[in-house]
Protein backbone atom coordinates (compact mmCIF):
# COMPACT_ATOMS: atom_id res chain seq x y z
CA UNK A 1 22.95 33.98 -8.52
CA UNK A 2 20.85 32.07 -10.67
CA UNK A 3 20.29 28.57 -9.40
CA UNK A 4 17.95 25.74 -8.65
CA UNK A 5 15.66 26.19 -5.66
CA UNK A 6 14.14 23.23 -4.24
CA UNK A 7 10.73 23.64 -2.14
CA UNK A 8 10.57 20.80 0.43
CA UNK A 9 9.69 20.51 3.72
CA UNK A 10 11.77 16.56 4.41
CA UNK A 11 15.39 16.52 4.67
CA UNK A 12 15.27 12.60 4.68
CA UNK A 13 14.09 12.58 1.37
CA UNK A 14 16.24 14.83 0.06
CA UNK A 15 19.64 13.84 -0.11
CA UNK A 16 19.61 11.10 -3.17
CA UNK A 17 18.66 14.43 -5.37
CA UNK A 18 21.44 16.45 -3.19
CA UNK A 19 23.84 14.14 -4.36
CA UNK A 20 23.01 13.66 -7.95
CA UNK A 21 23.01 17.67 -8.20
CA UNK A 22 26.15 18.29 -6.78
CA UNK A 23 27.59 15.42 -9.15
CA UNK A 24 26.58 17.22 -12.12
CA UNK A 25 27.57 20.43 -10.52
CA UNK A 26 24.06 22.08 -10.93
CA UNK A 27 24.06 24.95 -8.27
CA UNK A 28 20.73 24.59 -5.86
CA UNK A 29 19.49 25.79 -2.57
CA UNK A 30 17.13 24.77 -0.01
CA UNK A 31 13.76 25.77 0.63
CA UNK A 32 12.63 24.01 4.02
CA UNK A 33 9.11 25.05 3.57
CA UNK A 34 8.42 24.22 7.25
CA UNK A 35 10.74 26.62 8.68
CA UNK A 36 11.62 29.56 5.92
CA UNK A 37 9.87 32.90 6.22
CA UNK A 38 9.24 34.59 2.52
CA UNK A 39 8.34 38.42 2.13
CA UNK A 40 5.96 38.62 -1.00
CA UNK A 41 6.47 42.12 -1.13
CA UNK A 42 9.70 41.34 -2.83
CA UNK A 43 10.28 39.64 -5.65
CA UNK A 44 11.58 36.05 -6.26
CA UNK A 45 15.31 36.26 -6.75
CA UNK A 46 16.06 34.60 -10.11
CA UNK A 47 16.30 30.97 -10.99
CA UNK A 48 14.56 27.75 -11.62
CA UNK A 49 12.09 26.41 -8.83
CA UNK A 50 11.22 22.79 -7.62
CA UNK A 51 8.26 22.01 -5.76
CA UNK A 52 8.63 18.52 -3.78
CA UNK A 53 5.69 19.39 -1.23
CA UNK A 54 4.09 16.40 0.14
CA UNK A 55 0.31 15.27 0.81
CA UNK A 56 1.94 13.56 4.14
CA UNK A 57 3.75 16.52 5.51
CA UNK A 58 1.36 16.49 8.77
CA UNK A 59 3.09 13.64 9.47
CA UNK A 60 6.01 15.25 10.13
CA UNK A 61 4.25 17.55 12.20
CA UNK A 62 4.62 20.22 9.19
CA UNK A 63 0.91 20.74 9.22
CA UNK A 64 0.29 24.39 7.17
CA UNK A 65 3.61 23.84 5.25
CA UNK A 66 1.49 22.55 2.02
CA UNK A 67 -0.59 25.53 1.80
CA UNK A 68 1.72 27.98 2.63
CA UNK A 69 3.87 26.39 -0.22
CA UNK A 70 1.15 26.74 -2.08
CA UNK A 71 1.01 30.83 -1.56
CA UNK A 72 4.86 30.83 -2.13
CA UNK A 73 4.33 28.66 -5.75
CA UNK A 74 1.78 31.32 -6.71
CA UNK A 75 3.81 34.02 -5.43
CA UNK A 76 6.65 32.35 -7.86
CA UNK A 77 3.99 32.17 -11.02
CA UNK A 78 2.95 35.64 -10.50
CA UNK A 79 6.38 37.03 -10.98
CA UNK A 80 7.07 34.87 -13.77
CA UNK A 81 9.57 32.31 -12.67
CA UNK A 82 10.43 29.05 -13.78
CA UNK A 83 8.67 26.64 -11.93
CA UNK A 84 8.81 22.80 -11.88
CA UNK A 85 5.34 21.09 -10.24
CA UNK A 86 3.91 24.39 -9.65
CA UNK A 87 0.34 25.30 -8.06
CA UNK A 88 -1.59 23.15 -10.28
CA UNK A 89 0.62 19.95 -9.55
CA UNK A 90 0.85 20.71 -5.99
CA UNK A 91 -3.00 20.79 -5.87
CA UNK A 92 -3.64 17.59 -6.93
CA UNK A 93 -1.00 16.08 -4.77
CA UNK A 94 -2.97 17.55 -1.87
CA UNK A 95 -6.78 15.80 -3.11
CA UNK A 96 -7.11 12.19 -4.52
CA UNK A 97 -10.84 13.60 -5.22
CA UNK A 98 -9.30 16.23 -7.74
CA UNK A 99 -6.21 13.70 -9.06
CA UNK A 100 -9.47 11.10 -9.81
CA UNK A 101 -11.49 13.62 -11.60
CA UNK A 102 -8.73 15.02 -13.75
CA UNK A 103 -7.28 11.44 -14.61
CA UNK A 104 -10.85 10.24 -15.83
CA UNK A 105 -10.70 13.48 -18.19
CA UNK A 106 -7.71 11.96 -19.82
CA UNK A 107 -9.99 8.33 -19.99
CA UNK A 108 -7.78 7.01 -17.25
CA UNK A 109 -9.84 4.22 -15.79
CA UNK A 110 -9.75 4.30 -11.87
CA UNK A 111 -11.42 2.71 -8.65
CA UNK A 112 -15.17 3.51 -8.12
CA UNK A 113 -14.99 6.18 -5.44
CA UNK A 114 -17.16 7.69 -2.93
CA UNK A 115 -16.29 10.79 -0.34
CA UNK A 116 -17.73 10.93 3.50
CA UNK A 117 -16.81 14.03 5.85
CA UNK A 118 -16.87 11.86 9.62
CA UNK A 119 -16.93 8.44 10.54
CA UNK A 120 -20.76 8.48 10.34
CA UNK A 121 -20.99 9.15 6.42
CA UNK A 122 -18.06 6.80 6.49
CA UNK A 123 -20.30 4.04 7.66
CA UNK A 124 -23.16 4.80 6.13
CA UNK A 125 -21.23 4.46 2.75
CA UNK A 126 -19.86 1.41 3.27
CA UNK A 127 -23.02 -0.20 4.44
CA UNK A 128 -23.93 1.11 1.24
CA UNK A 129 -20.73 -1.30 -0.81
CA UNK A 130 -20.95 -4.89 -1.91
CA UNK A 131 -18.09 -6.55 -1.37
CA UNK A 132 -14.68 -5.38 -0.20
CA UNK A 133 -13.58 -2.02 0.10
CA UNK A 134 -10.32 0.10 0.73
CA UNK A 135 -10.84 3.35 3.35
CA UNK A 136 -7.76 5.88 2.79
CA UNK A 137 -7.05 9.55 3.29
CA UNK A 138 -8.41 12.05 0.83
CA UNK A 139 -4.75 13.93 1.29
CA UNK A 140 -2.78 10.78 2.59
CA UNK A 141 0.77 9.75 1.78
CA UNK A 142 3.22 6.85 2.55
CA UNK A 143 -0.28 4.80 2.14
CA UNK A 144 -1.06 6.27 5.76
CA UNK A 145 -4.75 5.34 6.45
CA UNK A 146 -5.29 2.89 3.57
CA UNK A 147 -6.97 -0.40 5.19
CA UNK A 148 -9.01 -3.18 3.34
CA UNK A 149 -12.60 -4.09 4.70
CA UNK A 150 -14.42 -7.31 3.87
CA UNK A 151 -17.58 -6.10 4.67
CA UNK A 152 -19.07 -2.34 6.33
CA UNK A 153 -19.33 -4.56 10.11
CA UNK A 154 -15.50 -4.90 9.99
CA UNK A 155 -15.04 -1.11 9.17
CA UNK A 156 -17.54 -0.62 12.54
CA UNK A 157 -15.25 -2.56 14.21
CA UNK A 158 -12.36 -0.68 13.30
CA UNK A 159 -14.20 2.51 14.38
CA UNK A 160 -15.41 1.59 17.40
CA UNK A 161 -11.88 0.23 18.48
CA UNK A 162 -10.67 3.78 17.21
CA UNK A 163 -8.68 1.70 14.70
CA UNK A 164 -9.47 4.75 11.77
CA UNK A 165 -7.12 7.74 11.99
CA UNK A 166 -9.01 10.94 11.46
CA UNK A 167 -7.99 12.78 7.57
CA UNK A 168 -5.88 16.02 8.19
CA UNK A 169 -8.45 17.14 5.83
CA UNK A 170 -11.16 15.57 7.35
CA UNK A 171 -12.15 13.68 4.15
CA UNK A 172 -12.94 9.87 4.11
CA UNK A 173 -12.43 7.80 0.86
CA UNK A 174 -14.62 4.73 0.17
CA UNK A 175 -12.81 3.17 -2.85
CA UNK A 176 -13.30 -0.27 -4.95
CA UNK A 177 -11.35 -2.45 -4.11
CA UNK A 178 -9.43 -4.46 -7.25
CA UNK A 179 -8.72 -7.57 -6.71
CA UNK A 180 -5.17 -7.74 -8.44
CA UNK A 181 -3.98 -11.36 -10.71
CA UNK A 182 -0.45 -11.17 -7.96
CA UNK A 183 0.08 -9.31 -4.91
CA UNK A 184 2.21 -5.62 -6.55
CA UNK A 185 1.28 -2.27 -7.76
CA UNK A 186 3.19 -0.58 -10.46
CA UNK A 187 4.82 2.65 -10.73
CA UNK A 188 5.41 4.71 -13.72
CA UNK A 189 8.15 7.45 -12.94
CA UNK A 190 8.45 10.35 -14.88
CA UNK A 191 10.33 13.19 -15.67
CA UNK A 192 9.72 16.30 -17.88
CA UNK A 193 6.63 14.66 -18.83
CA UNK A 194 8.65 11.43 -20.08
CA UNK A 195 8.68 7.65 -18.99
CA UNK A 196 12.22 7.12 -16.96
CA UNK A 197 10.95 3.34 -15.42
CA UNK A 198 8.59 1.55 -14.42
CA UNK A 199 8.96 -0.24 -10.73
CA UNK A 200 6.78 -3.09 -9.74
CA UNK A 201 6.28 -3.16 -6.16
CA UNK A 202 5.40 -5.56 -3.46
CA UNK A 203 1.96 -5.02 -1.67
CA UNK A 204 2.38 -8.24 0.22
CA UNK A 205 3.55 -6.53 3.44
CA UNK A 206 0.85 -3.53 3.27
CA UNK A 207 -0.02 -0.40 1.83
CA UNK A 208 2.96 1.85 2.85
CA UNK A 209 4.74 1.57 -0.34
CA UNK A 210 6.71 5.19 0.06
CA UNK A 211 10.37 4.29 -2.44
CA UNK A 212 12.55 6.43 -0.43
CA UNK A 213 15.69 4.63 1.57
CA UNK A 214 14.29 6.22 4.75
CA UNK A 215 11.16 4.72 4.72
CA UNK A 216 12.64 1.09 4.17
CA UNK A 217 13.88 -1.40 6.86
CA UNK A 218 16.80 0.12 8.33
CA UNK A 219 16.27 3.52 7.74
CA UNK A 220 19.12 4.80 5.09
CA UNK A 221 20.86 1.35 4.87
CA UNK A 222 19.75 -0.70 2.15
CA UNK A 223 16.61 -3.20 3.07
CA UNK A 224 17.85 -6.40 5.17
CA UNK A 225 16.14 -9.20 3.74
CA UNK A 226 15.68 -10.69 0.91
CA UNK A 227 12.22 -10.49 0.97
CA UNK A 228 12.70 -6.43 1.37
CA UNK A 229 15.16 -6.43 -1.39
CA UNK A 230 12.13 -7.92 -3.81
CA UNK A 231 10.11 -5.41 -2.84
CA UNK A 232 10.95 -2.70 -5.67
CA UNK A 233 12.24 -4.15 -8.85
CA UNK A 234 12.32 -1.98 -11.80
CA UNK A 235 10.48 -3.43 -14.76
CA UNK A 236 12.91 -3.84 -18.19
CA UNK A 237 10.99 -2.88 -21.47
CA UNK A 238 8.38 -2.04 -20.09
CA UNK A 239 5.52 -1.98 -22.45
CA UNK A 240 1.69 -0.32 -21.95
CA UNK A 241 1.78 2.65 -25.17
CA UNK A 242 -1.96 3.87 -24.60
CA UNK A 243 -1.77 3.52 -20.71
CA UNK A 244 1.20 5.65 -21.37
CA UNK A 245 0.31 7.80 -23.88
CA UNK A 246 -2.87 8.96 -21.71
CA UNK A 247 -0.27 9.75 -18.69
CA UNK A 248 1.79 11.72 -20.57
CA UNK A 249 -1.35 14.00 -21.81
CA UNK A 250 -2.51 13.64 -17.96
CA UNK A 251 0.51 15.09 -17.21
CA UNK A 252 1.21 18.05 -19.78
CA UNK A 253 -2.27 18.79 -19.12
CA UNK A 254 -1.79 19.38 -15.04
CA UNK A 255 1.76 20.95 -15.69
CA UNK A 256 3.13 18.54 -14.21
CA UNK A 257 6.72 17.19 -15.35
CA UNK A 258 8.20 15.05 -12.74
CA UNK A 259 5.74 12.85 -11.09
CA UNK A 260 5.36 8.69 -10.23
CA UNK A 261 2.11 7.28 -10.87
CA UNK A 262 0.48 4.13 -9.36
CA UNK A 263 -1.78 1.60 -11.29
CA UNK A 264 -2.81 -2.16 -10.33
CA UNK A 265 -3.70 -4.57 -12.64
CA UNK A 266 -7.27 -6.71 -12.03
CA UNK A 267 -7.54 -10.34 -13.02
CA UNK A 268 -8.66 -9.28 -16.05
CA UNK A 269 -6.00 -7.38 -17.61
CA UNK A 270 -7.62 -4.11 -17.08
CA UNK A 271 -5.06 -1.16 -15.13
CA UNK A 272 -6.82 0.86 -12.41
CA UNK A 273 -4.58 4.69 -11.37
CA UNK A 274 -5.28 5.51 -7.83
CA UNK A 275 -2.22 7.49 -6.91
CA UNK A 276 -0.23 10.32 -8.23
CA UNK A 277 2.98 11.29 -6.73
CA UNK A 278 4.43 14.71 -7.69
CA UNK A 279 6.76 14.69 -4.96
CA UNK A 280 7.90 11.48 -5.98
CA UNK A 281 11.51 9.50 -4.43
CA UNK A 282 13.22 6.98 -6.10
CA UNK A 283 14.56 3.23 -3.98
CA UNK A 284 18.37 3.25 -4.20
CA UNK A 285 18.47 -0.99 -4.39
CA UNK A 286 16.13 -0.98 -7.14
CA UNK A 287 18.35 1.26 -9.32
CA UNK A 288 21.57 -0.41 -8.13
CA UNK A 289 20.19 -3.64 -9.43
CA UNK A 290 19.02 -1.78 -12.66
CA UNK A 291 21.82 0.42 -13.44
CA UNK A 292 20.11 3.64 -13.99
CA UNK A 293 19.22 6.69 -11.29
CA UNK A 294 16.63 8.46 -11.65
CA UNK A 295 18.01 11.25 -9.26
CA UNK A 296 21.11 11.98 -11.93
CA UNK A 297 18.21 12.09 -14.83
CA UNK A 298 16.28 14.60 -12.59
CA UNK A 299 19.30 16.82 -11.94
CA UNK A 300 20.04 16.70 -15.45
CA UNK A 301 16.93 18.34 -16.24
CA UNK A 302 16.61 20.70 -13.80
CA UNK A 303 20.18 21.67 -15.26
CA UNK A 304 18.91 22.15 -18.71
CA UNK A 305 16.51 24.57 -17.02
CA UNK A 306 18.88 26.51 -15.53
CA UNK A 307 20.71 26.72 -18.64
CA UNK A 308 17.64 27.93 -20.40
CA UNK A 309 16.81 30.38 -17.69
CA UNK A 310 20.35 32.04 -18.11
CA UNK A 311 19.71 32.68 -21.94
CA UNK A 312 16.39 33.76 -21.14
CA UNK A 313 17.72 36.63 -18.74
CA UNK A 314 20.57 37.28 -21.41
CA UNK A 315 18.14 38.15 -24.04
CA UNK A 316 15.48 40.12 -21.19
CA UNK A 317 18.71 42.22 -20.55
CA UNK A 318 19.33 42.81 -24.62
């Protein structure tokens, strides 16, 4: 049967996009990339696939699941399927190294960064920094890892008291930090390579700024404060063209077509990108409060694909 097959490894996450799919009555199955066994001596069956693989499945204790999704994507490409986020998306979700490299290509303006490989090069690096600096995860998520330092004795601090959690990659980041003119980040969701919303959110409580209900207060229910439900608000005309016409080549250059991306804006003006998301969720409150989902536009176009695949397999048969 030809349907949508999503690639995931977090059932948490998943059931905003379960619901919006079954809404519009697009038929899907599950991939839990964590537990399903593929034989690559056989061929994919037919259908559209949807990569939501995730930098922090480790946390999870899903360890290998990203690279073995990443033999199953290219297992996928080889045979010629439709594939949404595919190997070259899923790569960059696994490095902020590559993501910086291939965003500057695009003139993409982010943080000054610098790479160490154990808590030695870590502190020689930072001795190294003038002024403030950010430490996070090479392959991170959920803003795991990401701490601000006044100055390299604080970071020695921190590593003495075993305060620094070891990369599952073993790669340190040293980054710049920007000094923002109010305390949010903003998020530019896409899909198929187009601008859905932008979502300012709150840094005030820390770095873990992950959109999903289950990573909120409460788990699934919606946040319980006030303060909580200020935390994601979803920007109305929101208004940057050249920030956003150099995502959108960014992003049809990296084949990727549903993705959120993270900028902060200095003192200045100026907008710094430090995170890509192509595994990207969506806070439920948010779009309440604006009146759109982002889930029904996603199922929408993984429905169009599906549509497209079936003439394409009409016209293979002709």
């Amino acid at each position: 049967m030809n349907k949508i097959y999503i690639l995931h490894e977090n059932d948490e996450w998943m059931q905003p996009f379960r619901s919006a799919l079954i809404a519009d009555r697009v038929p899907f199955e599950e991939w839990h990339m964590a537990r399903r066994l593929v034989d690559f001596d056989q061929s994919p069956p037919e259908g559209v696939f949807y990569s939501r693989m995730s930098a922090s499945a480790h946390t999870r204790g899903h360890r290998s699941s990203p690279e073995y999704t990443a033999g199953v994507l290219s297992w996928l490409e080889a045979h010629g399927r439709r594939v949404v986020n595919g190997s070259q998306a899923l790569d960059l979700e696994l490095s902020k190294l590559r993501q910086y490299q291939a965003l500057q290509q695009h003139r993409i303006q982010t943080p000054r960064t610098w790479a160490a490989r154990d808590e030695t090069e870590l502190t020689v690096l930072a001795e190294q920094w003038s002024g403030p600096f950010i430490t996070k995860h090479n392959r991170g998520g959920k803003g795991l890892g990401v701490y601000l330092f006044q100055h390299s004795k604080a970071l020695a601090a921190a590593i003495e008291d075993a305060r620094i959690e070891l990369p599952v990659d073993g790669i340190y980041l040293v980054q710049q930090y920007i000094q923002s003119h109010a305390p949010f980040i903003t998020r530019c969701e896409f899909i198929d390579g187009q601008l859905v919303y932008a979502v300012r959110v709150s840094t005030e409580n820390g770095f873990e700024l992950c959109p999903a209900d289950s990573c909120q207060p409460g788990g699934n229910l919606c946040p319980a404060t006030k303060d909580d439900l200020q935390r994601f608000q979803i920007i109305e005309d929101f208004a940057e063209p050249l920030l956003l016409k150099r995502y959108q080549a960014f992003l049809q250059s990296n084949a990727i077509e549903v993705a959120g991306i993270e900028f902060i804006t200095d003192e200045n003006g100026r907008h710094w990108t430090y995170d890509i998301n192509t595994n990207t969720n969506y806070n439920r409150t948010a779009e309440e409060r604006a009146k759109v989902s982002a889930p029904r536009q996603l199922a929408r176009f993984l429905g169009s694909l599906l549509d497209d695949n079936v003439e394409h397999l009409k016209s293979a048969v002709i």
